[in-house]
Protein backbone atom coordinates (compact mmCIF):
# COMPACT_ATOMS: atom_id res chain seq x y z
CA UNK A 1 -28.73 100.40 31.15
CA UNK A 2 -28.45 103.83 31.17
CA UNK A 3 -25.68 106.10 29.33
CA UNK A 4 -24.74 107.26 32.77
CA UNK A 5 -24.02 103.55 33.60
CA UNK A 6 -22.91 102.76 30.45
CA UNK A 7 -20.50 105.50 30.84
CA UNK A 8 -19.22 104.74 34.08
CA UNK A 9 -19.17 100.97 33.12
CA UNK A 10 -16.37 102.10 30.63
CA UNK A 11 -14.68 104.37 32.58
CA UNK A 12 -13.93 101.75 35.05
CA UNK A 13 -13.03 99.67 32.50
CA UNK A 14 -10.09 101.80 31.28
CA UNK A 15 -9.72 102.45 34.89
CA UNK A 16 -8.73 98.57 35.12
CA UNK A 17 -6.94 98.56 31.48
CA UNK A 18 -4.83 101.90 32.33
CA UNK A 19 -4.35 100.30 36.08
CA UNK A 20 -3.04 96.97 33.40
CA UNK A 21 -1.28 98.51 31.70
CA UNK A 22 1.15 100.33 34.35
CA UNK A 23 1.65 97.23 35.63
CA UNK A 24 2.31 95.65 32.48
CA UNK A 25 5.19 98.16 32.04
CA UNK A 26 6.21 97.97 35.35
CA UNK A 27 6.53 94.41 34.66
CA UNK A 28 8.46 95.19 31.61
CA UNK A 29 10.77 97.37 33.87
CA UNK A 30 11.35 94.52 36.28
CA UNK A 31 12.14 92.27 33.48
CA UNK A 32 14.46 94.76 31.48
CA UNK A 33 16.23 94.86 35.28
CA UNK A 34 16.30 91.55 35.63
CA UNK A 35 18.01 91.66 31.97
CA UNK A 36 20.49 93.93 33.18
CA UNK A 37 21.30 91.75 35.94
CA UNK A 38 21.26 88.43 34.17
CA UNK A 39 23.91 90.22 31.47
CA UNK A 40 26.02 91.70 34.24
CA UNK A 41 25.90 88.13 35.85
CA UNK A 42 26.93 86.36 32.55
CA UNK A 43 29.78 88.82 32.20
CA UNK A 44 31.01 88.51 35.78
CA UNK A 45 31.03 84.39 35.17
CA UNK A 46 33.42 85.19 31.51
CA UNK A 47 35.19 86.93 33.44
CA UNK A 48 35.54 84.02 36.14
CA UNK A 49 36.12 81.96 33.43
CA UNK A 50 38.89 83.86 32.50
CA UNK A 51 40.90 84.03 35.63
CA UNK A 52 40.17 80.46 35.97
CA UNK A 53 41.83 79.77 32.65
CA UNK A 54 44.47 82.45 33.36
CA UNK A 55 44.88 80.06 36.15
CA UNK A 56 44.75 76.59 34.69
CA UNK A 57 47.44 77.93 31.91
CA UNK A 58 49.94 78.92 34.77
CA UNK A 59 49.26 75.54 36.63
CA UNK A 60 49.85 73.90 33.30
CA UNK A 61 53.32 75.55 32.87
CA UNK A 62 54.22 75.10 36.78
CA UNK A 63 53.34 70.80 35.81
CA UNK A 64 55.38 71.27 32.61
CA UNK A 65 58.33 72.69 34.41
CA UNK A 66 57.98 70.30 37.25
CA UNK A 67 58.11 67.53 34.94
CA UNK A 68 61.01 68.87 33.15
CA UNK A 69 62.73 68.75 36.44
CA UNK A 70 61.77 65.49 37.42
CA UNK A 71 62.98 64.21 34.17
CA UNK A 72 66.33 65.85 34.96
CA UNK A 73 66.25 64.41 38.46
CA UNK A 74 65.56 60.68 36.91
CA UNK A 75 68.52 61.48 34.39
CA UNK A 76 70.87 62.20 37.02
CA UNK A 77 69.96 59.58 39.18
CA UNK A 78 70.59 56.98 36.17
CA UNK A 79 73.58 58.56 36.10
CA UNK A 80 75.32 59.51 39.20
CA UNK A 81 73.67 56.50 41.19
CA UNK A 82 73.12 53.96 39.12
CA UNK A 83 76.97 54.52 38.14
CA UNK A 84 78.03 54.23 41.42
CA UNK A 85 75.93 50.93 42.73
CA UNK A 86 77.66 49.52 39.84
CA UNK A 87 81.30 50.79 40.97
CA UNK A 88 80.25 49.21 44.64
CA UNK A 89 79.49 46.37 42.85
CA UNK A 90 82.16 45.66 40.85
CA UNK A 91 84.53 47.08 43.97
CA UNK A 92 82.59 43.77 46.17
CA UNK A 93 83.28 41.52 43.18
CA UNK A 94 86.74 42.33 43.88
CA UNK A 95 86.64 42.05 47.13
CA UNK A 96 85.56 38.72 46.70
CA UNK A 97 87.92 37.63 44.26
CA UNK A 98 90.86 38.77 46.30
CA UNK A 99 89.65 37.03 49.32
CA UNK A 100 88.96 33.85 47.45
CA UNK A 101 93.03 34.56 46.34
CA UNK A 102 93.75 34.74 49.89
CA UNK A 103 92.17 32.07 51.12
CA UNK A 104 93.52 29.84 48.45
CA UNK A 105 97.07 31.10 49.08
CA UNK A 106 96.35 30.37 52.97
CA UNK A 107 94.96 26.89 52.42
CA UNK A 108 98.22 26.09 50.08
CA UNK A 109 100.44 27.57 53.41
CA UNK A 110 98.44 25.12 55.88
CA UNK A 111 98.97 22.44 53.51
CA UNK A 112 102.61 23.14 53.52
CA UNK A 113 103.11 23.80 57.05
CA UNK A 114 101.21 20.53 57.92
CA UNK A 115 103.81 18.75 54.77
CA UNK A 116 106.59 20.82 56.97
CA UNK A 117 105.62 19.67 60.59
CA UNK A 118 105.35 16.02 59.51
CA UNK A 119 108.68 16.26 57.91
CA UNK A 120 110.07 17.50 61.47
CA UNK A 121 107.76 14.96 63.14
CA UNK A 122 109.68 12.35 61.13
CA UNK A 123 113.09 13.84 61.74
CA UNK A 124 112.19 13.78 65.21
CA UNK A 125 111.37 10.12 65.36
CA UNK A 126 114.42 9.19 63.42
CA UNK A 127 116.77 11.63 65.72
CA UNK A 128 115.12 9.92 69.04
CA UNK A 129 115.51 6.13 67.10
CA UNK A 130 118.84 7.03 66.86
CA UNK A 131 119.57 8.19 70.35
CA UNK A 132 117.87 4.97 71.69
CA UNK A 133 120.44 3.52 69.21
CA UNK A 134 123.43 5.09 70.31
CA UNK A 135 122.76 4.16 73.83
């Protein structure tokens, strides 16, 4: 081999190793870009993160109030309505009582009246034995 070749041998051999090396840093510039964009994408998704927990904190104070409420609401129905099926209760208890009281006090009348009517029955008999008597 000949310097000449020699020479040109190694010329396009740092030909090859420059041509590398550009795009070894070009490469390196894609990859530092990439970086970039991996970083920027990390902080867009703590940032998501964020409004999502922003979120979940306001959704968790919207469940504690609406539990607060509900709690109120089950109060007040024990309360009010629960109160008043009671009252309705004790107002049909009542009811019944004075309608048993009723039909007590009737059933003593019809005993009397039927007591009454035989007594007339048996005036009646005598008053006709008497006529049939007299005659």
């Amino acid at each position: 081999m000949t310097n000449e070749e020699f020479q040109g041998l190694v010329l396009k051999q740092l030909q090859a190793l420059t041509e590398g090396q550009k795009n070894l840093v070009e490469e390196q510039r894609n990859l530092a870009e990439g970086q970039k964009d991996l970083v920027e994408g990390q902080r867009n998704l703590a940032e998501g993160q964020a409004r999502i927990e922003s979120r979940m904190d306001k959704i968790e104070s919207r469940m504690d109030k609406l539990e607060s409420k509900v709690d109120q609401l089950e109060i007040r129905i024990e309360d009010e309505v629960i109160n008043k099926i009671r009252v309705l209760f004790d107002a049909n208890r009542l009811q019944d009582d004075r309608y048993n009281q009723v039909m007590l006090k009737l059933s003593d009348m019809d005993d009397k009246l039927d007591y009454v009517l035989l007594k007339v029955v048996k005036h009646d008999v005598q008053l006709l034995a008497q006529k049939k008597l007299a005659r």
